[in-house]
Structure formats: C-alpha cells, structure tokens
Protein backbone atom coordinates (compact mmCIF):
# COMPACT_ATOMS: atom_id res chain seq x y z
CA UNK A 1 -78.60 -98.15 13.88
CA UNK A 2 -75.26 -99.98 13.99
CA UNK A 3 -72.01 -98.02 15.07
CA UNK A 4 -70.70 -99.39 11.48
CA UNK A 5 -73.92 -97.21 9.80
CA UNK A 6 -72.71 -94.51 11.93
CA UNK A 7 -69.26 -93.77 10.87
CA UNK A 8 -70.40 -94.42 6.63
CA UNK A 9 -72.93 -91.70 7.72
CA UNK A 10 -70.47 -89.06 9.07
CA UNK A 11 -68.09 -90.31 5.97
CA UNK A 12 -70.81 -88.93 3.64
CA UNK A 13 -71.21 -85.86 5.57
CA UNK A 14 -68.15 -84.95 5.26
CA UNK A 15 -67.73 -85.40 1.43
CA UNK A 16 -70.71 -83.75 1.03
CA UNK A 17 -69.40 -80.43 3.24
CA UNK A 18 -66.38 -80.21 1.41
CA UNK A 19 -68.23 -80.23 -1.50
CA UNK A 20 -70.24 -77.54 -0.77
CA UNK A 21 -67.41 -75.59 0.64
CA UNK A 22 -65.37 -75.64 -2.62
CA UNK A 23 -68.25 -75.15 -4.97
CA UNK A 24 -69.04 -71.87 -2.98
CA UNK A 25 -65.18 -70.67 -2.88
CA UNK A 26 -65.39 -70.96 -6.91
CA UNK A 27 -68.19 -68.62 -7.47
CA UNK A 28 -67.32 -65.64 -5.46
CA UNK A 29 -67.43 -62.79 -7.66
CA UNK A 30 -65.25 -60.00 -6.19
CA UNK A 31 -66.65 -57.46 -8.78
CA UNK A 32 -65.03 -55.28 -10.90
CA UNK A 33 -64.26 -51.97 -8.41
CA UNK A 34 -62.03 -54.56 -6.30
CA UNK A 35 -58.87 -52.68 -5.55
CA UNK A 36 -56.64 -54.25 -3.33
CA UNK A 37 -54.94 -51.69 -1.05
CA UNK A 38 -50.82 -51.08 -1.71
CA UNK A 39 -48.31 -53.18 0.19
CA UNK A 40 -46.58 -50.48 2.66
CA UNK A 41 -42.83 -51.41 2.74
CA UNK A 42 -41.55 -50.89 6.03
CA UNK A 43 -39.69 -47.62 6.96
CA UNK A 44 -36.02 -47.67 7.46
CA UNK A 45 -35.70 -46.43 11.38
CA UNK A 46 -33.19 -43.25 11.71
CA UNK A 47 -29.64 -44.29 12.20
CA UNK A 48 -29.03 -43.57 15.55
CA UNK A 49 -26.85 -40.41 16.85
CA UNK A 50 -23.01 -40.91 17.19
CA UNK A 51 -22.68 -41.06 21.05
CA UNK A 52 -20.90 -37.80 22.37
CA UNK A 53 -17.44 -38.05 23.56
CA UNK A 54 -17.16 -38.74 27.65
CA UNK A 55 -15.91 -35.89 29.70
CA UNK A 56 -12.59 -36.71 30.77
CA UNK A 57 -12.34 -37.85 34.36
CA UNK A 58 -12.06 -35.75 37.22
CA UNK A 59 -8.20 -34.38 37.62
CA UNK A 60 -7.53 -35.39 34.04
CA UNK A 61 -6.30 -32.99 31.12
CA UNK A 62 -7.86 -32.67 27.90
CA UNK A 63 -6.03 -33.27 25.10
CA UNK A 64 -4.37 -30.11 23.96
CA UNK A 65 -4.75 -27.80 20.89
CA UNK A 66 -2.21 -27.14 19.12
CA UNK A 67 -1.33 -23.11 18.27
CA UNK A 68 -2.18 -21.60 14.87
CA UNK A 69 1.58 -21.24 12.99
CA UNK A 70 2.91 -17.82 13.80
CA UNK A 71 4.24 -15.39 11.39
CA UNK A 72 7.77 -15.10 10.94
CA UNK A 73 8.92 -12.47 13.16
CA UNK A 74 10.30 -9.69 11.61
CA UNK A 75 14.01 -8.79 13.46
CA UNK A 76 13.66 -6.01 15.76
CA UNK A 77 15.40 -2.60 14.61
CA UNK A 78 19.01 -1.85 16.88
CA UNK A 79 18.20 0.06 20.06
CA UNK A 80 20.12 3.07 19.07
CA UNK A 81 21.81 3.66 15.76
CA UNK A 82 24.91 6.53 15.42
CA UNK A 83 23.87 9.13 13.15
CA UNK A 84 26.07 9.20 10.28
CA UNK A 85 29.65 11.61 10.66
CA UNK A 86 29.11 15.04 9.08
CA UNK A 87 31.67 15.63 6.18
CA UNK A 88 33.53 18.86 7.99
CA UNK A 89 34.55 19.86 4.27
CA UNK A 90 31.14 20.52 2.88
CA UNK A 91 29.39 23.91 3.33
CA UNK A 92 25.69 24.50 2.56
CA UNK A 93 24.50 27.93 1.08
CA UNK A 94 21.16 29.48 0.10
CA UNK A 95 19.54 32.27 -1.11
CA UNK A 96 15.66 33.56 -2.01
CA UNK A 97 15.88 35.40 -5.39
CA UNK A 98 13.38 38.65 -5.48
CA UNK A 99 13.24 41.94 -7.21
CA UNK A 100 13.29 44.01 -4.06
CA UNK A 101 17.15 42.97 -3.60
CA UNK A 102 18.69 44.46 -6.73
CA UNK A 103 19.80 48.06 -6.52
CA UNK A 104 18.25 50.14 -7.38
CA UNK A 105 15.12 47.57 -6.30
CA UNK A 106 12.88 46.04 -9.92
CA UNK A 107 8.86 46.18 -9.72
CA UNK A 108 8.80 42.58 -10.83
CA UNK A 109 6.91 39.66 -9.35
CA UNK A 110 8.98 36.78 -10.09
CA UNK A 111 10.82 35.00 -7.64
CA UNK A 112 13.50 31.83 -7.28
CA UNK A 113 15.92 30.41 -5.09
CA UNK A 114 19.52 28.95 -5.06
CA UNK A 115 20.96 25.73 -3.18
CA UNK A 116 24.81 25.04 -3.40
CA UNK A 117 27.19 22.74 -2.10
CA UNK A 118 30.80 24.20 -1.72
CA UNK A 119 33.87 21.78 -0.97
CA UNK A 120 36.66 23.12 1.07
CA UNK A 121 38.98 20.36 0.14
CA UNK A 122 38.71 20.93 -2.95
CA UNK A 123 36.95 24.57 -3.06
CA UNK A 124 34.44 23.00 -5.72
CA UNK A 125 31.09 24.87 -5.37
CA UNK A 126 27.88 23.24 -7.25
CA UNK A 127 24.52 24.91 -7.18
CA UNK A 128 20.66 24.55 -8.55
CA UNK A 129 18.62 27.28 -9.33
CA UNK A 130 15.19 27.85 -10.32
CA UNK A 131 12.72 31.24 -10.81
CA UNK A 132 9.34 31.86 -12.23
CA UNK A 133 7.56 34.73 -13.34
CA UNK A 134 10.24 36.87 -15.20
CA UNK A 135 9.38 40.04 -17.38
CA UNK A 136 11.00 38.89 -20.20
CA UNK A 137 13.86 36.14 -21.27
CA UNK A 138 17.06 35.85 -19.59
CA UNK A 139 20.33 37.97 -20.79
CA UNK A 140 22.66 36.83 -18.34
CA UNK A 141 22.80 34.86 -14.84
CA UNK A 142 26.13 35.84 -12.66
CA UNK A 143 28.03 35.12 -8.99
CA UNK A 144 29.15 38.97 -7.76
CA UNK A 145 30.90 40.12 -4.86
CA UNK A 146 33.17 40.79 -2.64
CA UNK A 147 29.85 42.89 -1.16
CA UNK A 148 27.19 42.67 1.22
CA UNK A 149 23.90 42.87 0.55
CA UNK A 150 23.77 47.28 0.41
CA UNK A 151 26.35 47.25 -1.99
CA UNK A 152 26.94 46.32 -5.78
CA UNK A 153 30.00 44.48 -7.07
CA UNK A 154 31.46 43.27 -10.49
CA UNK A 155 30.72 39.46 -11.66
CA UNK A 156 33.36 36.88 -10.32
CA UNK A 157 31.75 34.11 -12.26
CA UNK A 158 29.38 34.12 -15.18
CA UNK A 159 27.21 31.51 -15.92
CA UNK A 160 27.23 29.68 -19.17
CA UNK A 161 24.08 30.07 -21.39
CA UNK A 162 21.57 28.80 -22.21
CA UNK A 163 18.70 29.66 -19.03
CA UNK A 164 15.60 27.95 -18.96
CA UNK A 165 13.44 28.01 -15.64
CA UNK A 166 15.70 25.95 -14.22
CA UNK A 167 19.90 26.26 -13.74
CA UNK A 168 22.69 23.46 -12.09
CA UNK A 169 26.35 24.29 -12.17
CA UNK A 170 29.78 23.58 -10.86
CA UNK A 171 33.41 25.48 -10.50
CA UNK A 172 35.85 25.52 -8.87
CA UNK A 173 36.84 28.83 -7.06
CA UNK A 174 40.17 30.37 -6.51
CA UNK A 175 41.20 30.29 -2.63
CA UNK A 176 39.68 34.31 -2.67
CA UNK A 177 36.48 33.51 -4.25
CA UNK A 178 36.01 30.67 -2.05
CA UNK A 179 36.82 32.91 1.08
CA UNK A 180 34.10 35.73 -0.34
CA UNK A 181 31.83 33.16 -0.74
CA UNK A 182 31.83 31.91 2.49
CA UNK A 183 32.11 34.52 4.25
CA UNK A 184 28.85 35.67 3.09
CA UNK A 185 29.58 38.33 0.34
CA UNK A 186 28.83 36.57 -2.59
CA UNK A 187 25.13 37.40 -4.41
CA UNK A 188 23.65 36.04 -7.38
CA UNK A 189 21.87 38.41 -9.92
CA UNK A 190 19.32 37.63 -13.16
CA UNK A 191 19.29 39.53 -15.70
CA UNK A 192 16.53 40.16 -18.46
CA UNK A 193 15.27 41.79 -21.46
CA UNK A 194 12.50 43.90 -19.33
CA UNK A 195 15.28 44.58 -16.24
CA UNK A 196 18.78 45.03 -18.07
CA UNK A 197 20.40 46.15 -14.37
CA UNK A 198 18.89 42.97 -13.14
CA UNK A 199 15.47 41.66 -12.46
CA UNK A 200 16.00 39.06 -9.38
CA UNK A 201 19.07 39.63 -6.57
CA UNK A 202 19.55 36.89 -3.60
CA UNK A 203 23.11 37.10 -1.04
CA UNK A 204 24.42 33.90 -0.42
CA UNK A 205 24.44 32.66 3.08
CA UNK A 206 25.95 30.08 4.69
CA UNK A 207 23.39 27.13 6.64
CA UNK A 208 25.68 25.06 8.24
C-alpha cells in the first residue's frame, strides 16, 4: 500500500469514530429517578475577632478614667452655734390639777394640768388648761390666793365661761397679784355640779 492509501485510510477512520461517538452520546437515557444533587453555595467564613488593644509599654500610663460626678456637697453646719438669750422678763408656771388638793380633799378621779406664761414687764400672765374625767359639768374655774397649798383663800381672778375640756386665757395682774403669783401662793380650783367646794385643786409654781 502507498503512503497516499494510508493517510485516506486513517481519514475514514476517523469520520467513522466520531460518528460512532456522537450517535452513542445521543441515546443515553439517564432514566427517570435521575436527580442531580443541589449546588452547595459556599459558606461565608466568620469575620474575624477585633484584635485586643496592646498593653501599654513598660513605664507608660494608661489612659485615665475619669471620676463619676459627685453630689453637690451639702455646707457643713457652724462648729458651735450660741444658744439663743433667755427673755429675763418671762416666768414659767405649772401645776397638776387632782382631787386630793382641795380642802377638804374630793373622791374624784379626774385630773388636768395648767401651763402659764407671766410677763414681768408687763405683768401679763397667759395660761392653758386642760382636765378629764370630771363628776359632772363645770360651775366655775378660778385663780385664789394669797395661800399656800394648806390653806384656802378667796378668788383673785375668775375665769370667763364657757369650760369645755380644754381652757386658754390672758390678764393682766395688778403689781400684788403678780407678786402672789410668783411667789408661789397662787392655786387654781374647778368647780362642778357633783363637787360644789371644788372638784380639782393645783398651786402654782414657778419652773424657771
């Protein structure tokens, strides 16, 4: 055979071969279960961590914090204060109101009490008073003396009406009141209904 025979020969071959090939590729019957697999998308990687801050070099400072705001501070009371002048004028008196005191003495149970104020400069006395548990209703409230407590006296100044279970009044006393009444021999006597010779007796006494 000729070398020109030759190469026509492999020329056929080769037509042929391809032939064949694509006739093959066009009946391949991939059935009807065929199921190609998913398409995986590729996972974003995790961003990575914020590098940590660098230690400050050796012999350096840190930058500093400032300080939480403060409360306004509150001004700081004086060291010592002066306790305020007493008033020389004024004179404090009391007396507990009970039935033993009166003469002759009353079986009663009530009880009360008397605050006053007097003024020297201008021998103005003012007073509260208040009992509780009287026998019956009030005839008469009145200031007596000059005595001490042993002795009876006449009224130097009767209270106005009317008397509930509490009392406030003002007067102003001659120059011999107001020396009786300081001096301790003034008393304070409650009358009633149940105790006509009085059912509560208290002597004034000076405090201050």
């Amino acid at each position: 055979m000729t070398e020109s025979h030759a190469i026509r020969a492999r020329a056929v071959l080769t037509v042929l071969a391809a032939a064949v090939l694509a006739s093959a590729c066009g009946t391949v019957d991939l059935g009807p279960r065929y199921s190609p697999p998913p398409i995986r998308m590729p996972e974003s990687l995790p961003a990575a961590p914020a590098p940590a801050p660098a230690p400050p070099p050796m012999g350096a400072q840190s930058m500093p914090v400032p300080p939480a705001p403060a409360s306004t501070p509150q001004p700081l009371p004086p060291a010592t204060e002066s306790a305020p002048e007493a008033n020389p004028n004024l004179v404090t008196l009391t007396t507990l109101l009970d039935g033993a005191s009166v003469i002759p003495p009353a079986r009663s149970g009530a009880a009360g009490r008397l605050d006053a104020l007097y003024d020297s400069s201008t021998r103005v006395l003012r007073w509260k008073a208040s009992w509780d548990g009287l026998a019956g209703a009030i005839t008469g409230v009145e200031f007596r003396g000059p005595a001490d407590a042993s002795q009876n006296a006449p009224a130097t100044m009767i209270w106005p009406s009317p008397f509930g279970t509490r009392y406030e009044g003002r007067a102003t006393l001659s120059p011999q009141q107001a020396s009786d009444l300081v001096s301790g021999r003034w008393y304070v006597s409650v009358f009633t209904s149940s105790y006509p010779q009085g059912e509560l007796r208290g002597q004034l006494r000076v405090v201050n």
